[in-house]
Protein backbone atom coordinates (compact mmCIF):
# COMPACT_ATOMS: atom_id res chain seq x y z
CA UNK A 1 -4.66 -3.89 8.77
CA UNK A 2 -5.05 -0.41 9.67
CA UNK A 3 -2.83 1.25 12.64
CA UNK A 4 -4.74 3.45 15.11
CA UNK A 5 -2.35 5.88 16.70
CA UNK A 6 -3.76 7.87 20.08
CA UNK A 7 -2.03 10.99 20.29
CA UNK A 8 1.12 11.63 22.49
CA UNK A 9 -1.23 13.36 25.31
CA UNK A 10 -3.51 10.77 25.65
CA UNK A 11 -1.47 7.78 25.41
CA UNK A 12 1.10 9.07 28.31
CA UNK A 13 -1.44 10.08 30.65
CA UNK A 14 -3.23 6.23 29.96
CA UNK A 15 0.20 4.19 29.97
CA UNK A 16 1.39 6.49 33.29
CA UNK A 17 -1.93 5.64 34.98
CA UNK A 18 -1.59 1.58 34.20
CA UNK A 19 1.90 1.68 35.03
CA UNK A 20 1.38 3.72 38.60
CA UNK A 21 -1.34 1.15 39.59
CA UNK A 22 0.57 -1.73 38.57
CA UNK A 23 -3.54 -3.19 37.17
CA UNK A 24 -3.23 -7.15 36.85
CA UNK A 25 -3.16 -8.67 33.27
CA UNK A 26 -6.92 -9.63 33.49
CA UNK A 27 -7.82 -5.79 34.21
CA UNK A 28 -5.27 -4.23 31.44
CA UNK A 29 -7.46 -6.69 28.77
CA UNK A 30 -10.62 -5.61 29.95
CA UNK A 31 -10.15 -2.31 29.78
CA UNK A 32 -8.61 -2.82 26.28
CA UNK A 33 -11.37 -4.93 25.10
CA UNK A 34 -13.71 -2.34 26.05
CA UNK A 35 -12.01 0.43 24.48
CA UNK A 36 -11.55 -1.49 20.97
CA UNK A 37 -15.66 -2.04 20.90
CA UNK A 38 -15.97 1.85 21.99
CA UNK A 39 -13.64 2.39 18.87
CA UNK A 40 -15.39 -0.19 16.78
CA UNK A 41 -18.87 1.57 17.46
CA UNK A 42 -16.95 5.12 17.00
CA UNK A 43 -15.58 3.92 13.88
CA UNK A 44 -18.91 2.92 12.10
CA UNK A 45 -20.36 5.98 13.12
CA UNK A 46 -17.85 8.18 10.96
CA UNK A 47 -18.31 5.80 8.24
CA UNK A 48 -22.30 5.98 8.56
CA UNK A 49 -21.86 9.91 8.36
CA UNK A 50 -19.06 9.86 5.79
CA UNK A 51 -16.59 11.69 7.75
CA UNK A 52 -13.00 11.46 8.62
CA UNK A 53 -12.06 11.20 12.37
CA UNK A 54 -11.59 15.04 12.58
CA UNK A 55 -14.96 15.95 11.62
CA UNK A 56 -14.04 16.79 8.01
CA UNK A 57 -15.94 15.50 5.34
CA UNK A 58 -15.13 13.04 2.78
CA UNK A 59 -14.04 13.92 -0.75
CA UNK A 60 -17.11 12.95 -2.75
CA UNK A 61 -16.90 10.45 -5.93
CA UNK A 62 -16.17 12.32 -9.27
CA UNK A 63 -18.48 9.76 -10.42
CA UNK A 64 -22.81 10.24 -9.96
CA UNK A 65 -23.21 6.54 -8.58
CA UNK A 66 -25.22 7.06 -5.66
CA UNK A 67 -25.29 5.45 -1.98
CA UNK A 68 -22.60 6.07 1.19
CA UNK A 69 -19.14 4.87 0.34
CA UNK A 70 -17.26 2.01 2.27
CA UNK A 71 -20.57 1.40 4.20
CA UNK A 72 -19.76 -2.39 3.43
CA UNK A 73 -16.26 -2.50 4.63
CA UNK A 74 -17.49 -0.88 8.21
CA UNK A 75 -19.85 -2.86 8.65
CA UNK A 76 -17.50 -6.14 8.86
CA UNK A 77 -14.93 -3.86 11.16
CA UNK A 78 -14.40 -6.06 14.37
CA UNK A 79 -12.00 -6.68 17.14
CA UNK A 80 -9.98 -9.46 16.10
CA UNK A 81 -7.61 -9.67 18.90
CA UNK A 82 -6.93 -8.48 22.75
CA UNK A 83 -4.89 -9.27 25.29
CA UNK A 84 -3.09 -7.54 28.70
CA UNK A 85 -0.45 -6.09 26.31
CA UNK A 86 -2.64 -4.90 23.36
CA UNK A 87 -5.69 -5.11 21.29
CA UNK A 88 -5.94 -5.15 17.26
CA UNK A 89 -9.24 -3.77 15.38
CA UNK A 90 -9.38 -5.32 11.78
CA UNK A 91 -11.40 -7.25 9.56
CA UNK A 92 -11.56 -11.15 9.90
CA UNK A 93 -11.48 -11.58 6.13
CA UNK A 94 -8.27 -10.35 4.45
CA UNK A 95 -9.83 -9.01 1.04
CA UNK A 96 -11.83 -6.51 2.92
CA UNK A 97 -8.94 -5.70 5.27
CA UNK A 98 -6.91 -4.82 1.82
CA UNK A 99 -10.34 -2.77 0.80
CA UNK A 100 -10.13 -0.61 3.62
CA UNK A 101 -6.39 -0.39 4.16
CA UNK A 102 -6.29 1.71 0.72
CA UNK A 103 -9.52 3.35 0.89
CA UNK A 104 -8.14 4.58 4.91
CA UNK A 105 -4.56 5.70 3.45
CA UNK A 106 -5.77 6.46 -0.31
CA UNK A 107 -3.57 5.11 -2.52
CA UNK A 108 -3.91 4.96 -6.19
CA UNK A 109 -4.71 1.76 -7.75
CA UNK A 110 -3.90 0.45 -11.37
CA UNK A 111 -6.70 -0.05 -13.84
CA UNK A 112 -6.47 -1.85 -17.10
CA UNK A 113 -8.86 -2.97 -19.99
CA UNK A 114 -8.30 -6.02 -19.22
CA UNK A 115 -9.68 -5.73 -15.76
CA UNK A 116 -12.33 -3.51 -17.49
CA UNK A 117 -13.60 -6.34 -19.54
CA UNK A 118 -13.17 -8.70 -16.74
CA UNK A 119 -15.81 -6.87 -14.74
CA UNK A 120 -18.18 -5.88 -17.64
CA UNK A 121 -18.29 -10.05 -18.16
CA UNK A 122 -18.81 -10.64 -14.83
CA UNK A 123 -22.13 -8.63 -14.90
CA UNK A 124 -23.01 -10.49 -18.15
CA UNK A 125 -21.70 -7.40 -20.04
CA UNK A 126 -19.24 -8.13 -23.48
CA UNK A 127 -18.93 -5.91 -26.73
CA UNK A 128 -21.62 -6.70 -28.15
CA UNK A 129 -23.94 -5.80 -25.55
CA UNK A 130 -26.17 -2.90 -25.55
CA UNK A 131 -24.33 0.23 -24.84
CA UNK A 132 -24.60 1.26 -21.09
CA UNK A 133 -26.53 4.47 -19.61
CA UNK A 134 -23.17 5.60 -18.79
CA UNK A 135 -22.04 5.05 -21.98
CA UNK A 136 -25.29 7.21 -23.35
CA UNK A 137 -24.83 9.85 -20.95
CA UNK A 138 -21.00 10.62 -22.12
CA UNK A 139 -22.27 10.51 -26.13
CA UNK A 140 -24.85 13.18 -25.29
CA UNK A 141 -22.01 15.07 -22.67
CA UNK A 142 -19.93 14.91 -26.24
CA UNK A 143 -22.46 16.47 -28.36
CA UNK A 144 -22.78 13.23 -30.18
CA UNK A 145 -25.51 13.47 -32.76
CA UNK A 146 -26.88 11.47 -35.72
CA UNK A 147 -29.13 11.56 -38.83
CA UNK A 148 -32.71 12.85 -37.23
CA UNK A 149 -34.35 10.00 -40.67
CA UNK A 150 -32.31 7.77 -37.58
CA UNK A 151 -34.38 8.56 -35.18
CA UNK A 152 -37.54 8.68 -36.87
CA UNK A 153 -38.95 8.35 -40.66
CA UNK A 154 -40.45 11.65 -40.59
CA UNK A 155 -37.01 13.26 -39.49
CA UNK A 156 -35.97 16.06 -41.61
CA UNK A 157 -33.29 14.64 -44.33
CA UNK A 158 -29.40 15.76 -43.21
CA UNK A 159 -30.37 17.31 -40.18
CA UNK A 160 -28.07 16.25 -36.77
CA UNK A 161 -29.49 15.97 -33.83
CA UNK A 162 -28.71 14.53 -30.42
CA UNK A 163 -30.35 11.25 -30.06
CA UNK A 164 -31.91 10.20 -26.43
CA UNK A 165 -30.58 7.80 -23.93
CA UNK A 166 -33.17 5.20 -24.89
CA UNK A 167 -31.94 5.04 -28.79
CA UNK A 168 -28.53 4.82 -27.84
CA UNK A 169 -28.66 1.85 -25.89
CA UNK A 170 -31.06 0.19 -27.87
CA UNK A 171 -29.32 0.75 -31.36
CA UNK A 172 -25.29 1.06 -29.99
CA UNK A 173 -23.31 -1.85 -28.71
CA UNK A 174 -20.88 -1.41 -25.45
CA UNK A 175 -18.15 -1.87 -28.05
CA UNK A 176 -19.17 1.04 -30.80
CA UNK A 177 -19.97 3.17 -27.74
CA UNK A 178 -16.59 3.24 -26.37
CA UNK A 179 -14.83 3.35 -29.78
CA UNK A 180 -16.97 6.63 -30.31
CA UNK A 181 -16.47 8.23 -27.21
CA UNK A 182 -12.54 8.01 -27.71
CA UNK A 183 -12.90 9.92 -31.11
CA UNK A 184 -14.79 12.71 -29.52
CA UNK A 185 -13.20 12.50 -26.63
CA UNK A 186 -9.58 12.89 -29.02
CA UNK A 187 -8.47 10.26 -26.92
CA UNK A 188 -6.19 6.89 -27.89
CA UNK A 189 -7.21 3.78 -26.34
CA UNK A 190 -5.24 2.99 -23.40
CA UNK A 191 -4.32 -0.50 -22.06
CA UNK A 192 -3.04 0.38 -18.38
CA UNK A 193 -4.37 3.64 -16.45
CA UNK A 194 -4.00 5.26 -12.67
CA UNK A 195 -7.35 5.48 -10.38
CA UNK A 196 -6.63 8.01 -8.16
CA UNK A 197 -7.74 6.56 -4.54
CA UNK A 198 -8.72 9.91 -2.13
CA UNK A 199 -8.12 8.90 1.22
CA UNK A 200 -11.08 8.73 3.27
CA UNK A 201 -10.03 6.88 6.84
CA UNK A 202 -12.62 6.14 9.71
CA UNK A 203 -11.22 4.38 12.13
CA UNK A 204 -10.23 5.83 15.52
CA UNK A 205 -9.73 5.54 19.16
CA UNK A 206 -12.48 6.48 20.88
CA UNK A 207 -10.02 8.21 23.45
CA UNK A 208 -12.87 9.04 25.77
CA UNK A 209 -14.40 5.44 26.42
CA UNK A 210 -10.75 4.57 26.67
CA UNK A 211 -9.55 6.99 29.72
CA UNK A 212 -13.19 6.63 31.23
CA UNK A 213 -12.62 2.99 31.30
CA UNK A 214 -9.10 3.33 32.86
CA UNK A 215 -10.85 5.48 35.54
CA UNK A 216 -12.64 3.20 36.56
CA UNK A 217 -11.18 0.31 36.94
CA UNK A 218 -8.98 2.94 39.48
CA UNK A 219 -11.50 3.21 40.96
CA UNK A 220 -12.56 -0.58 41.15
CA UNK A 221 -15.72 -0.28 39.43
CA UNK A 222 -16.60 -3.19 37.57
């Protein structure tokens, strides 16, 4: 679950108000389950323009996959419960609460090859596949070159050159790949890694829809 904290201001001047009217249960949820929709809605929007609930952007993906991050996750965002003495904004199923709890706070996850394999499997992916165009893209990045009588018959004899993305994947397996980008790379294989997790949070209060709400009902507007 993720907490949403109003600040001091706000939250005094809204509990003083309640309190000083002495508003019935029934009114106290109303207004609450109005507010937490407000926030819902106010939520999705910063997650729609990838943005933090400042304004600031978020920290873009050292990767080049494409598409908005988390846009899955906000979309399932709901109010989940409400009542006179609070209201809780959450996710109904708890894998995607987790999901956003440490993409909201960012905190650093644990990868492994074993959970590397698992997911290359579960895309129909094993060693002996054909190398990936990720895969291809890091050989070239690495200045990884072959035998141009390789790449074609009429290639000059013992000259190197850097072969395209389409003969790497077509003549490399997932498993040579990788063992070749660790010996450019000068890296050892590793069995356990950290994945650092940025934090880019979303949800908010939508403090205006909140005191605007409270106003109203002062005022006995329905």
């Amino acid at each position: 679950m993720i907490s949403i904290t109003p600040d001091k201001k706000t939250e005094l001047a809204v509990l003083e108000t309640v309190k000083a009217l002495s508003l019935p249960p029934k009114k106290r949820e109303r207004i609450l389950a109005k507010a937490s929709k407000a926030s819902v809605k106010q939520s999705k929007k910063n997650a729609r323009a990838q943005k933090t609930p400042n304004g600031s952007p978020w920290e873009k993906r050292k990767s080049r996959r494409k598409g908005k991050m988390q846009s899955g996750i906000a979309r399932y965002m709901t109010v989940t419960k409400v009542s006179a003495s609070g209201a809780t904004i959450g996710w109904k199923v708890a894998q995607s609460a987790k999901v956003a709890f440490i993409h909201h706070h960012g905190i650093d996850q644990k990868g492994s090859k074993a959970q590397s394999m698992k997911g290359l499997k579960k895309n129909g992916v094993n060693s002996d596949s054909a190398a990936t165009r990720t895969q291809a893209k890091r050989l070239r990045e690495l200045d990884y070159k072959v035998f141009s009588r390789r790449l074609s018959p009429k290639g000059r004899k013992g000259k190197l050159r850097k072969p395209p993305l389409k003969w790497i994947t077509e003549n490399l397996s997932v498993g040579q790949a990788g063992l070749i980008i660790r010996i450019l790379s000068d890296k050892s294989p590793l069995s356990r890694w950290d994945v650092p997790m940025p934090a880019r949070p979303f949800a908010e209060i939508d403090r205006e829809a909140l005191t605007t709400m409270t106003r109203n009902e002062m005022r006995g507007q329905k």
